[in-house]
Structure formats: C-alpha cells, structure tokens
N, C-alpha and C. Protein backbone atom coordinates (compact mmCIF):
# COMPACT_ATOMS: atom_id res chain seq x y z
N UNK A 1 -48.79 -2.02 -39.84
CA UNK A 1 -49.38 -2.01 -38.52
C UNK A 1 -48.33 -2.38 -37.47
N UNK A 2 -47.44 -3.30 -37.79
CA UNK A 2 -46.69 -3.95 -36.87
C UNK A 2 -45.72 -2.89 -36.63
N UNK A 3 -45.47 -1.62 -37.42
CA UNK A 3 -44.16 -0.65 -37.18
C UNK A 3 -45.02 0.39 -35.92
N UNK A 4 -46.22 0.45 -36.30
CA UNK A 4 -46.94 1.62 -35.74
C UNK A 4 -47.15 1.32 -34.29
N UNK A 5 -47.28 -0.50 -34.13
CA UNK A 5 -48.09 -1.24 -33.24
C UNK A 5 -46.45 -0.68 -32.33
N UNK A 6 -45.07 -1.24 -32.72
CA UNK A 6 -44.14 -1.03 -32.29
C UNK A 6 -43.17 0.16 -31.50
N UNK A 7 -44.05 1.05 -32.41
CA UNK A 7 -44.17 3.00 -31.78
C UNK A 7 -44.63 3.04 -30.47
N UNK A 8 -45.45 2.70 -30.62
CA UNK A 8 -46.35 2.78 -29.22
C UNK A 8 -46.12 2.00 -28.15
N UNK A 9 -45.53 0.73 -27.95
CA UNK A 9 -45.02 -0.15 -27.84
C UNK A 9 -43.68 0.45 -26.91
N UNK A 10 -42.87 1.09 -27.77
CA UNK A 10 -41.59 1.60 -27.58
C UNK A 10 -41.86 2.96 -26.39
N UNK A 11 -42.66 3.83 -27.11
CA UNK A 11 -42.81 5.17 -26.50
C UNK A 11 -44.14 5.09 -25.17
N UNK A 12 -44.80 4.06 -25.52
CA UNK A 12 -46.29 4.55 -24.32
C UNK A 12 -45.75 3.82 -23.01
N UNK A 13 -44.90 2.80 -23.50
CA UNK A 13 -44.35 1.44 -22.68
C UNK A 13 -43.31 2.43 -21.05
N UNK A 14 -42.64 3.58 -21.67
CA UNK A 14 -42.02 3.68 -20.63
C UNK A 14 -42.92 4.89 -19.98
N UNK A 15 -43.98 5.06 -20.31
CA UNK A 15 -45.03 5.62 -19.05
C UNK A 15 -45.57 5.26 -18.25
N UNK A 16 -46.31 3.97 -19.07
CA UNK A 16 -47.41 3.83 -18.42
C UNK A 16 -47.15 2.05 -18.40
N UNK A 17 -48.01 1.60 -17.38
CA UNK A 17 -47.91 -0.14 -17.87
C UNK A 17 -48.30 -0.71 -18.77
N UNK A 18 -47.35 -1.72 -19.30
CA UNK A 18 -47.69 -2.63 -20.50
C UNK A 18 -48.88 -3.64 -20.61
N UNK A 19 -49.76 -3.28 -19.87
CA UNK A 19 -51.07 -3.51 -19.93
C UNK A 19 -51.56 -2.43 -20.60
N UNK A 20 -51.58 -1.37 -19.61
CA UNK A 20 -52.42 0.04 -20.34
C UNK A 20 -51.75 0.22 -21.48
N UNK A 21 -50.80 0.33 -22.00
CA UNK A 21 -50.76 0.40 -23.56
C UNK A 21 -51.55 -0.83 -24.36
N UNK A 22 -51.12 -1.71 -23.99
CA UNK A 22 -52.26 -2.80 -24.67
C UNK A 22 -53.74 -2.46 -24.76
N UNK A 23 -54.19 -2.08 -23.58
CA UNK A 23 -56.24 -1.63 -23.55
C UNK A 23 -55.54 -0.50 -24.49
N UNK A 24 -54.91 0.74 -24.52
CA UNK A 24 -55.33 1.93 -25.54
C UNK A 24 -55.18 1.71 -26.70
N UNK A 25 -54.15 1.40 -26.95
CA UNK A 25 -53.64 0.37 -28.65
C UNK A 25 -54.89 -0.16 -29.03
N UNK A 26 -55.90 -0.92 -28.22
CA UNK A 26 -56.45 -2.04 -28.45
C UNK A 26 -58.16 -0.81 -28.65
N UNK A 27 -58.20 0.59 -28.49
CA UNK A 27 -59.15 1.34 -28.26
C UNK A 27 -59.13 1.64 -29.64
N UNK A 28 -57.68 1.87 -30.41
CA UNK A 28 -57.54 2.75 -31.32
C UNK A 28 -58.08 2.33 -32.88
N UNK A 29 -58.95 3.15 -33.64
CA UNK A 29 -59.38 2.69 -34.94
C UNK A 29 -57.72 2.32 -35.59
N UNK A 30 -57.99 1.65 -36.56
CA UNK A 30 -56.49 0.96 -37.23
C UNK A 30 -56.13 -0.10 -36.70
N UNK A 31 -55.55 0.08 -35.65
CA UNK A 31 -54.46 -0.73 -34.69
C UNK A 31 -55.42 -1.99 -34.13
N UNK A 32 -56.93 -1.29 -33.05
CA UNK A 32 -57.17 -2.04 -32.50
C UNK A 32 -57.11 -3.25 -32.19
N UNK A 33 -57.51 -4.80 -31.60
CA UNK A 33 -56.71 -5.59 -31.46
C UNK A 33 -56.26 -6.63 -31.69
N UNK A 34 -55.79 -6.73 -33.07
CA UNK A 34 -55.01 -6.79 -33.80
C UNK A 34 -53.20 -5.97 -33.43
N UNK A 35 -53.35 -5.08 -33.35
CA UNK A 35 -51.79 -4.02 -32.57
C UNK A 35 -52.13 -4.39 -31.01
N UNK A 36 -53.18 -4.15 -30.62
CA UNK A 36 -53.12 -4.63 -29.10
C UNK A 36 -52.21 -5.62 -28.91
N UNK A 37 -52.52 -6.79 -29.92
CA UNK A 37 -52.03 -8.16 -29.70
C UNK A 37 -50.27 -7.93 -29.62
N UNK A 38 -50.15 -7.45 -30.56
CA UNK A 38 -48.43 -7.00 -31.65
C UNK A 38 -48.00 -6.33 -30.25
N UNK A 39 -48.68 -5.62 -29.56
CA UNK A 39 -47.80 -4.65 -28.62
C UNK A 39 -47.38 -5.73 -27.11
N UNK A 40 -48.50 -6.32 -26.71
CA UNK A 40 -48.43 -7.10 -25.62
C UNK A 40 -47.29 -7.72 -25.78
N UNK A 41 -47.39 -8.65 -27.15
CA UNK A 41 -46.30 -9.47 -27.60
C UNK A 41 -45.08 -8.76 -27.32
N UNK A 42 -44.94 -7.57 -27.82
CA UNK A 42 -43.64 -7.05 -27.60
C UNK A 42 -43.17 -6.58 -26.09
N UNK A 43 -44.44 -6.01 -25.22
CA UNK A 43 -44.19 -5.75 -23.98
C UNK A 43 -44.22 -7.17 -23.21
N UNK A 44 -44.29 -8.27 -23.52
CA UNK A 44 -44.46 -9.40 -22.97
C UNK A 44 -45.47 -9.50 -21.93
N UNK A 45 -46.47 -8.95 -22.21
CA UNK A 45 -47.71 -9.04 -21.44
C UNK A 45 -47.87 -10.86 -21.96
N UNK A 46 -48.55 -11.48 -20.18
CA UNK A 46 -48.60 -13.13 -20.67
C UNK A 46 -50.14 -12.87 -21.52
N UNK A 47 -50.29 -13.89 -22.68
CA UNK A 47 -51.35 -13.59 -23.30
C UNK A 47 -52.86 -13.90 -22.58
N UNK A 48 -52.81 -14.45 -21.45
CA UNK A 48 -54.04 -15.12 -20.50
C UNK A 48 -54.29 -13.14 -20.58
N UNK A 49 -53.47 -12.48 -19.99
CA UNK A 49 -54.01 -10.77 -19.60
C UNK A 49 -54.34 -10.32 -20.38
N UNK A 50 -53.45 -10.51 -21.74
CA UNK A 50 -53.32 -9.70 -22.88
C UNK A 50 -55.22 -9.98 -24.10
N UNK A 51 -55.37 -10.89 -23.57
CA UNK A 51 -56.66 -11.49 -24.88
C UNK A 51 -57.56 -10.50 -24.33
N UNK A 52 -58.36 -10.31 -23.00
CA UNK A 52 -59.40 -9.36 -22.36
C UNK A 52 -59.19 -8.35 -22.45
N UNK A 53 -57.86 -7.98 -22.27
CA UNK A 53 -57.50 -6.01 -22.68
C UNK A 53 -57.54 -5.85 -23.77
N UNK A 54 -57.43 -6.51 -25.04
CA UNK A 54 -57.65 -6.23 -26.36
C UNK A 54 -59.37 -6.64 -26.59
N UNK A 55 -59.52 -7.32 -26.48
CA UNK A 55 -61.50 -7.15 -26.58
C UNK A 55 -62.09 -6.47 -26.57
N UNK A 56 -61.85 -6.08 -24.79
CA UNK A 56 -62.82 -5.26 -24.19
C UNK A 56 -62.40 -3.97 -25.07
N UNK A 57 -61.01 -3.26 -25.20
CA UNK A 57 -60.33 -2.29 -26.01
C UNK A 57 -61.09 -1.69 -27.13
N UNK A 58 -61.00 -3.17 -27.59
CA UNK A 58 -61.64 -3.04 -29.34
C UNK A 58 -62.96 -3.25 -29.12
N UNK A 59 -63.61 -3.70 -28.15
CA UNK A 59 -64.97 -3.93 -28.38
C UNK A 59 -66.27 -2.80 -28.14
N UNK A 60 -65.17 -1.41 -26.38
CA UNK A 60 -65.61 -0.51 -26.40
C UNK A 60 -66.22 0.60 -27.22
N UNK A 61 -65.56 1.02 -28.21
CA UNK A 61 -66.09 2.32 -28.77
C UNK A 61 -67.63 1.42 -29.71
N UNK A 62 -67.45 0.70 -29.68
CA UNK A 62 -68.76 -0.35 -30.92
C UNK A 62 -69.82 0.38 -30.83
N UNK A 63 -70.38 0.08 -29.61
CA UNK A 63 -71.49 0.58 -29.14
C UNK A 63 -71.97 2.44 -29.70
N UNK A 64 -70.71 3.04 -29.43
CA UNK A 64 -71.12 4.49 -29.47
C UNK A 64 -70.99 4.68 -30.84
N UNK A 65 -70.06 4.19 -31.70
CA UNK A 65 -69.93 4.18 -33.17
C UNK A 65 -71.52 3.72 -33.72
N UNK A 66 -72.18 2.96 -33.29
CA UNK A 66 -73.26 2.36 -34.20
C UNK A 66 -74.22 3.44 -33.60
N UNK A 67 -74.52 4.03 -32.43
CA UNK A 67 -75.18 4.61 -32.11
C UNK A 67 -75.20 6.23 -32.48
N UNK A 68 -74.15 6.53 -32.51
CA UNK A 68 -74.09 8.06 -32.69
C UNK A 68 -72.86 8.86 -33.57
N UNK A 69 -72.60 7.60 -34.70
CA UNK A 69 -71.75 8.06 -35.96
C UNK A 69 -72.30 9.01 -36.45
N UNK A 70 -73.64 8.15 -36.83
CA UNK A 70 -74.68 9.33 -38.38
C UNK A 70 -74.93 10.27 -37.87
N UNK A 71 -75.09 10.79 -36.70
CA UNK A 71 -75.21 12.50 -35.70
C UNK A 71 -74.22 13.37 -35.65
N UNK A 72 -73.26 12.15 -35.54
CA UNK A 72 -71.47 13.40 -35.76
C UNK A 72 -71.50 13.50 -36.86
N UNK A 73 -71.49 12.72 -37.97
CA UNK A 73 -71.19 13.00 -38.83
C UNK A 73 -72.30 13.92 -39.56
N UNK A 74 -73.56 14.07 -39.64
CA UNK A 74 -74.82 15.02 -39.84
C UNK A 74 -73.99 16.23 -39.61
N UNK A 75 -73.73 16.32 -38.06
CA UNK A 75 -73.31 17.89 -37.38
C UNK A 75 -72.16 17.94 -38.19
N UNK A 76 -71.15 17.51 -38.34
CA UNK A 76 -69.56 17.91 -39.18
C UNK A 76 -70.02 18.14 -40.55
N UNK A 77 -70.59 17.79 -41.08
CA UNK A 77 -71.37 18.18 -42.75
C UNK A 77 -71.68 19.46 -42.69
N UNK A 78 -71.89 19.87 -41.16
CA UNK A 78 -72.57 21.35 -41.53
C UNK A 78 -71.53 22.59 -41.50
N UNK A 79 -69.93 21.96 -41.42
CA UNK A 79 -69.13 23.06 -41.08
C UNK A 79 -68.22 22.45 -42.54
N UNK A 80 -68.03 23.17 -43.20
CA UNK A 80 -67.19 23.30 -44.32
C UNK A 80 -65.64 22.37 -44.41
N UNK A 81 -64.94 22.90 -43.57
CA UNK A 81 -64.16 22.01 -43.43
C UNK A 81 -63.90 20.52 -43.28
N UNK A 82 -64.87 20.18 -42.26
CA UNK A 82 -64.87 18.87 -42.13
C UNK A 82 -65.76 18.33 -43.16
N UNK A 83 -66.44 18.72 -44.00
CA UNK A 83 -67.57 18.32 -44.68
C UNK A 83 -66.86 17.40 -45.48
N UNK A 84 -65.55 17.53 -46.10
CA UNK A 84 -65.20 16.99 -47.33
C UNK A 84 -64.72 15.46 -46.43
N UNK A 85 -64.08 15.82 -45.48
CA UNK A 85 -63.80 14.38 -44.60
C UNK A 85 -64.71 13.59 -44.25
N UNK A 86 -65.53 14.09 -44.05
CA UNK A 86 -66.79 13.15 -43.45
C UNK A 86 -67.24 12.20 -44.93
N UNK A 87 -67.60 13.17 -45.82
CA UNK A 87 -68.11 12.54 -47.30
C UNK A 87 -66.99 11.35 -47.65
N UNK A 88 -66.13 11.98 -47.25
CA UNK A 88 -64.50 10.48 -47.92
C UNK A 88 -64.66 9.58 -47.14
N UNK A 89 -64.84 9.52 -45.97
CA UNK A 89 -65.30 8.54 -44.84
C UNK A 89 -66.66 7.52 -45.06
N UNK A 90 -67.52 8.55 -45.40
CA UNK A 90 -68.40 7.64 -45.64
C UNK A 90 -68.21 6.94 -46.83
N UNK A 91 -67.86 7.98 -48.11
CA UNK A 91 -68.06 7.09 -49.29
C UNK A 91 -66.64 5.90 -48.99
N UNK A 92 -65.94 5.90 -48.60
CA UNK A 92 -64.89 5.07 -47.93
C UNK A 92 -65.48 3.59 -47.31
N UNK A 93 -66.05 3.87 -46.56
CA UNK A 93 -66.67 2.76 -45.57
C UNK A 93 -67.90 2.04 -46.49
N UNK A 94 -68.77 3.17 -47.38
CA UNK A 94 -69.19 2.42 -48.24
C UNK A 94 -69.07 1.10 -49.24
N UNK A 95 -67.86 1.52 -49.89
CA UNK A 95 -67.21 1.43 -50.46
C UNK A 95 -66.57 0.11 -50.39
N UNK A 96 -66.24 -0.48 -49.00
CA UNK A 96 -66.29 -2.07 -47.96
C UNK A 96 -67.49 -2.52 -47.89
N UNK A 97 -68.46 -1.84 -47.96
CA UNK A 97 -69.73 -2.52 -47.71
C UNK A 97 -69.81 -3.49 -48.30
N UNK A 98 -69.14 -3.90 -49.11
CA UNK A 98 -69.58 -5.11 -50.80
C UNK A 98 -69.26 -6.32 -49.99
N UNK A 99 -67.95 -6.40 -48.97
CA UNK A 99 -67.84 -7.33 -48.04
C UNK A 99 -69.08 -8.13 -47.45
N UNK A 100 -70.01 -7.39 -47.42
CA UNK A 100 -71.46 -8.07 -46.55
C UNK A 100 -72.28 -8.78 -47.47
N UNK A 101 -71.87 -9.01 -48.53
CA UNK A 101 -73.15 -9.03 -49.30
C UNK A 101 -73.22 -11.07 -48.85
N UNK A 102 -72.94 -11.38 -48.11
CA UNK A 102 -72.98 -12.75 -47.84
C UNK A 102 -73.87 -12.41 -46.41
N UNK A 103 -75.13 -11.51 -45.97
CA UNK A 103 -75.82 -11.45 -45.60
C UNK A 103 -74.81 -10.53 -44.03
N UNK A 104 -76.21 -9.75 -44.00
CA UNK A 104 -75.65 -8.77 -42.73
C UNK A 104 -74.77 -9.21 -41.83
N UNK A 105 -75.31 -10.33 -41.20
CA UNK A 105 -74.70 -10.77 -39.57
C UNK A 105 -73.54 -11.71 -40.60
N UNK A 106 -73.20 -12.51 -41.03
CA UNK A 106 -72.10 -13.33 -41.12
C UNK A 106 -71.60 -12.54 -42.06
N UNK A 107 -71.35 -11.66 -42.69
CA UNK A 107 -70.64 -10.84 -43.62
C UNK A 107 -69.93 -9.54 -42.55
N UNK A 108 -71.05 -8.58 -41.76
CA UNK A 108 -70.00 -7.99 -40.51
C UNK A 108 -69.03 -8.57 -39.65
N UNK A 109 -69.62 -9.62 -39.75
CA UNK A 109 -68.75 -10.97 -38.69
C UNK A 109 -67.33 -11.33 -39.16
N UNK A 110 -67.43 -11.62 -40.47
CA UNK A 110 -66.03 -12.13 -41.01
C UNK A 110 -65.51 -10.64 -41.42
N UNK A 111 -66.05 -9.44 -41.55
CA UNK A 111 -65.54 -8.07 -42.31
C UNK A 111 -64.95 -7.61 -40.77
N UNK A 112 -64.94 -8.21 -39.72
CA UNK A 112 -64.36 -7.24 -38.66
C UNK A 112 -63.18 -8.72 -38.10
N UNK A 113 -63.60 -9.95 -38.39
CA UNK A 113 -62.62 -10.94 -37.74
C UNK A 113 -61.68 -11.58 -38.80
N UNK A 114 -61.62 -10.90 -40.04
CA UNK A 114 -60.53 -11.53 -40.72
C UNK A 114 -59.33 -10.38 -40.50
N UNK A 115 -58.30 -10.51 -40.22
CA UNK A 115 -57.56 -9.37 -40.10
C UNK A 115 -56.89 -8.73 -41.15
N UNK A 116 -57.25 -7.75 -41.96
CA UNK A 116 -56.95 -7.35 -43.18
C UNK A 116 -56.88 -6.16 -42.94
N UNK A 117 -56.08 -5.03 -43.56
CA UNK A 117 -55.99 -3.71 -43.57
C UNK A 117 -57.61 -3.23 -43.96
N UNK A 118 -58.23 -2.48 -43.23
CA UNK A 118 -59.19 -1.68 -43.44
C UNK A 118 -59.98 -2.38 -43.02
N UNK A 119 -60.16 -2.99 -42.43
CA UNK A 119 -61.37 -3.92 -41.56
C UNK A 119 -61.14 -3.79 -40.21
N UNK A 120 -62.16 -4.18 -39.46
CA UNK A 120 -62.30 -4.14 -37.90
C UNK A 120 -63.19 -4.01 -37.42
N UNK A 121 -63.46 -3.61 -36.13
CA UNK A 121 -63.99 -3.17 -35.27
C UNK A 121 -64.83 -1.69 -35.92
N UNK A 122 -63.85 -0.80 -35.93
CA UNK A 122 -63.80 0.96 -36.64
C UNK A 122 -64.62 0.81 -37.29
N UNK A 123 -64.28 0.22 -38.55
CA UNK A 123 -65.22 0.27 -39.67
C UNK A 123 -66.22 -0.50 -39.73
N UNK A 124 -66.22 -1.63 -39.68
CA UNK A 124 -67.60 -2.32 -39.42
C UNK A 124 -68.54 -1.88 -38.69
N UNK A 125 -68.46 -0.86 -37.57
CA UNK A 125 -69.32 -0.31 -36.68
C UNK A 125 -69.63 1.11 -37.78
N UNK A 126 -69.34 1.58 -38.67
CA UNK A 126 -69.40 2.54 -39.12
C UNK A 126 -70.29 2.33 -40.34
N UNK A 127 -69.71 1.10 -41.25
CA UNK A 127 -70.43 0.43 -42.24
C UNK A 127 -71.97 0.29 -41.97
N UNK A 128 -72.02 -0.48 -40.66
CA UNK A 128 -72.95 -1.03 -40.32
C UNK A 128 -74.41 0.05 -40.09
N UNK A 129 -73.57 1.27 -39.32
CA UNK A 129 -74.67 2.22 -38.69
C UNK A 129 -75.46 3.03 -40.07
N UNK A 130 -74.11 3.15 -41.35
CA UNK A 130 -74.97 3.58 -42.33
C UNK A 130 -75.61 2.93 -43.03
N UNK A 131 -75.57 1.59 -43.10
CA UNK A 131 -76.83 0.63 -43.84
C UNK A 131 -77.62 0.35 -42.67
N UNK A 132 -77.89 1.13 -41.83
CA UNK A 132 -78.87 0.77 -40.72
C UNK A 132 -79.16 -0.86 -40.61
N UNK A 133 -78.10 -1.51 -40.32
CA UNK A 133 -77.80 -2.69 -39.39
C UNK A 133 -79.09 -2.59 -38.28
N UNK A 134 -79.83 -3.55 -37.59
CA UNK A 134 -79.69 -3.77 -36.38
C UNK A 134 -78.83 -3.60 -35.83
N UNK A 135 -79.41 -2.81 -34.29
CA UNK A 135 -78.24 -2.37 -33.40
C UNK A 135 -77.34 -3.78 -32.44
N UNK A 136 -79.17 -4.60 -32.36
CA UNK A 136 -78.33 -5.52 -31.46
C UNK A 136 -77.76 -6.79 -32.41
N UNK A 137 -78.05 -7.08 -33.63
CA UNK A 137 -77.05 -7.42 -34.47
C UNK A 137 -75.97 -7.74 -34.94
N UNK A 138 -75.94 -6.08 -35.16
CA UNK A 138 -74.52 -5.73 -35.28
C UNK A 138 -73.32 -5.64 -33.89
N UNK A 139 -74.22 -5.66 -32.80
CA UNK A 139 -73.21 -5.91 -31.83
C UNK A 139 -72.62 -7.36 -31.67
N UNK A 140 -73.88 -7.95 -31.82
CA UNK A 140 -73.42 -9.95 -31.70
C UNK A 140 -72.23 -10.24 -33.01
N UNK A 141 -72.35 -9.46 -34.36
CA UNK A 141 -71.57 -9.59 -35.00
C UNK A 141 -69.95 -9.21 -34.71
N UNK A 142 -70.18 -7.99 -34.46
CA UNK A 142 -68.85 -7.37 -33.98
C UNK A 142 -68.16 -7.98 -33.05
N UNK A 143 -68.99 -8.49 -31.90
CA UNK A 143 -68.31 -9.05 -30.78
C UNK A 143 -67.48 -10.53 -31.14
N UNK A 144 -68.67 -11.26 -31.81
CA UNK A 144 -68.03 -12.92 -32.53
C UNK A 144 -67.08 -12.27 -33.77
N UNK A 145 -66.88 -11.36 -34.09
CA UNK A 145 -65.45 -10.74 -35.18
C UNK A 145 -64.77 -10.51 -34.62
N UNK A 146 -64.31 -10.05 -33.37
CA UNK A 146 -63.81 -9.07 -32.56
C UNK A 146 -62.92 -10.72 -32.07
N UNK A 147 -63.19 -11.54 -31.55
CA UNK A 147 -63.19 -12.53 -30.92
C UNK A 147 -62.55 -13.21 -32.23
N UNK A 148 -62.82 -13.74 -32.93
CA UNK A 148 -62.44 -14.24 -34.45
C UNK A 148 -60.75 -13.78 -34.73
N UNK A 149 -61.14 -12.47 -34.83
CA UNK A 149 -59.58 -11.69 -34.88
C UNK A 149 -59.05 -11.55 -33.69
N UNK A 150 -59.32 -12.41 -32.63
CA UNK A 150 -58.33 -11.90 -31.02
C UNK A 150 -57.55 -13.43 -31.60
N UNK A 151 -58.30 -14.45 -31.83
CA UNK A 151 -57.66 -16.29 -32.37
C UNK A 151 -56.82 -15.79 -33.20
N UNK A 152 -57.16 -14.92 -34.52
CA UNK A 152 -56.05 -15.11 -35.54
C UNK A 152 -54.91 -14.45 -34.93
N UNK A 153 -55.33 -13.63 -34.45
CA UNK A 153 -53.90 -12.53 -33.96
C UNK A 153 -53.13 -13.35 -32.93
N UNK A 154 -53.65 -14.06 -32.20
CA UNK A 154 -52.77 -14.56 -31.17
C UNK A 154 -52.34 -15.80 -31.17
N UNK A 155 -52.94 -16.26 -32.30
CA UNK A 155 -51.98 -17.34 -33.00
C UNK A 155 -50.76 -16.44 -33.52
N UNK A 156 -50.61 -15.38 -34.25
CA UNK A 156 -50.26 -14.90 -35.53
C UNK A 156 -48.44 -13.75 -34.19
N UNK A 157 -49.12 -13.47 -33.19
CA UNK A 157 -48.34 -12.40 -32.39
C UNK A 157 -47.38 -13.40 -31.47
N UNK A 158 -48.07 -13.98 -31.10
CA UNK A 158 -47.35 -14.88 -29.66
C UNK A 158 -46.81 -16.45 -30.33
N UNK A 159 -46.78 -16.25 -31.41
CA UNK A 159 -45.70 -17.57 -32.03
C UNK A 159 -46.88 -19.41 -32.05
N UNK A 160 -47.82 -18.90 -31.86
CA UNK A 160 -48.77 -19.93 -31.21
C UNK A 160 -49.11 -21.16 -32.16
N UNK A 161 -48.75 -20.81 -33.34
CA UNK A 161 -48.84 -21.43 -34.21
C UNK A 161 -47.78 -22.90 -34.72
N UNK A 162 -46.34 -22.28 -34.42
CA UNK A 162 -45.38 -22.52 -34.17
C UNK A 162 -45.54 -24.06 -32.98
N UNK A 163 -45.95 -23.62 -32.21
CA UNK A 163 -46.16 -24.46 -30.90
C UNK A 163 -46.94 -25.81 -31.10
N UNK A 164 -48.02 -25.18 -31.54
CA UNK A 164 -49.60 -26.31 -32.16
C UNK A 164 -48.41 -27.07 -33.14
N UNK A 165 -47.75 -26.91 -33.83
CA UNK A 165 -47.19 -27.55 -35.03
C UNK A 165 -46.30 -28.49 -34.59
C-alpha cells in the first residue's frame, strides 16, 4: 500500500493540491484512509487537515455501496463478461464475512478499523449489504471503523507514536 500510496503521492501531487490528493486517495477502495494518511504524510499535509479529508474520503462512497451494490451487481450478472467478476467479488467478500461472527455491529466495526490488507471501508460496505446488515447499522459501524483506522494510521504515518513514547 505504502508504494501505491507513494505513486500517487508522487504523480497526483504535481497537479493538483496535496490536500486533493489526500480526499481522492482517501475515496479509493484499497488505499482509502489508511493511503490517505501515507500520502498526506508524504505531501506534508499538517495532520489537524489531513484526519477530515481522509474520513469524509473513506466514509463517502459507504452509503452508496450499502445501498446500491446488490443492483449493480444483479445488472453486471446479466452481461457475460462481467458476470465472472462480480461472482469472484462476491464470493471474495464472502469469504471475510467470518470476521463478523463476533456479532454484526462490533465485528463490521473492528473488520473496517483494524488496518489489514483486505479490510475497510470497500469491503465492509460490500460484506455488509450482502448479509443484509441494517442500513443504519452498518453505517454507525463503518463510521466508528473508519475513525478506529484514521487513530491507527496516524499514529502509524505521522511518527506519532514515536512522540507519545
């Protein structure tokens, strides 16, 4: 993450401001913010700016993911091509589901705020919509994960740890 977080970092940095790479980084499934964090750090965004542009970042697409995954993905099933992606996706995200089994809300909670490859925001909103989660739920979850992983990361990006010690 930290090479990819660094790509973008390198290349979006001399377009646009090192804020706005932070909110898009911080939009993106994978990266979100978690790389938000990694990129600020590197663009030296002060972290007071940097914590709200990665939230809000990562916290945006939530909503439309829980709401209108199982519809895209219904409609892409019906065209051949994408059919086989969609099925890997789901059985994929499934597949994490085992993460929850410490009950819906505190199992999405820690499955989107521990920062581990294949967790987040992305998937937990995806997990969630196909075990038909509560909507408003799963948002209180996501948001207190989302938040969970902005602490670890910015202990973990901005040396913060180091400091406390």
């Amino acid at each position: 993450m930290e090479s990819l977080a660094a790509w973008f970092a390198a290349h979006l940095g001399k377009y646009i401001s090192a804020k706005a790479v932070v909110f898009l980084v911080s939009l993106m499934p994978i990266l979100e913010c978690r790389g938000g964090l990694i990129v600020a750090s590197l663009l030296n965004v002060n972290i007071v700016e940097a914590i709200p542009l990665c939230v809000i970042g990562n916290f945006l697409p939530i909503p439309f993911i829980l709401l209108f995954i199982k519809k895209i993905f219904a409609m892409l099933k019906k065209f051949g091509p994408t059919e086989k992606l969609v099925t890997k996706l789901e059985n994929r995200a499934m597949n994490k589901s085992d993460a929850l089994e410490n009950g819906e809300f505190l199992g999405l909670m820690l499955f989107v705020g521990i920062p581990l490859p294949g967790t987040g925001g992305w998937t937990g909103s995806l997990i969630a919509a196909l075990l038909d989660i509560d909507f408003k739920k799963a948002l209180v979850a996501e948001i207190l994960g989302i938040l969970i992983a902005t602490v670890i990361m910015s202990i973990v990006s901005y040396g913060l740890l180091a400091q406390i010690l």
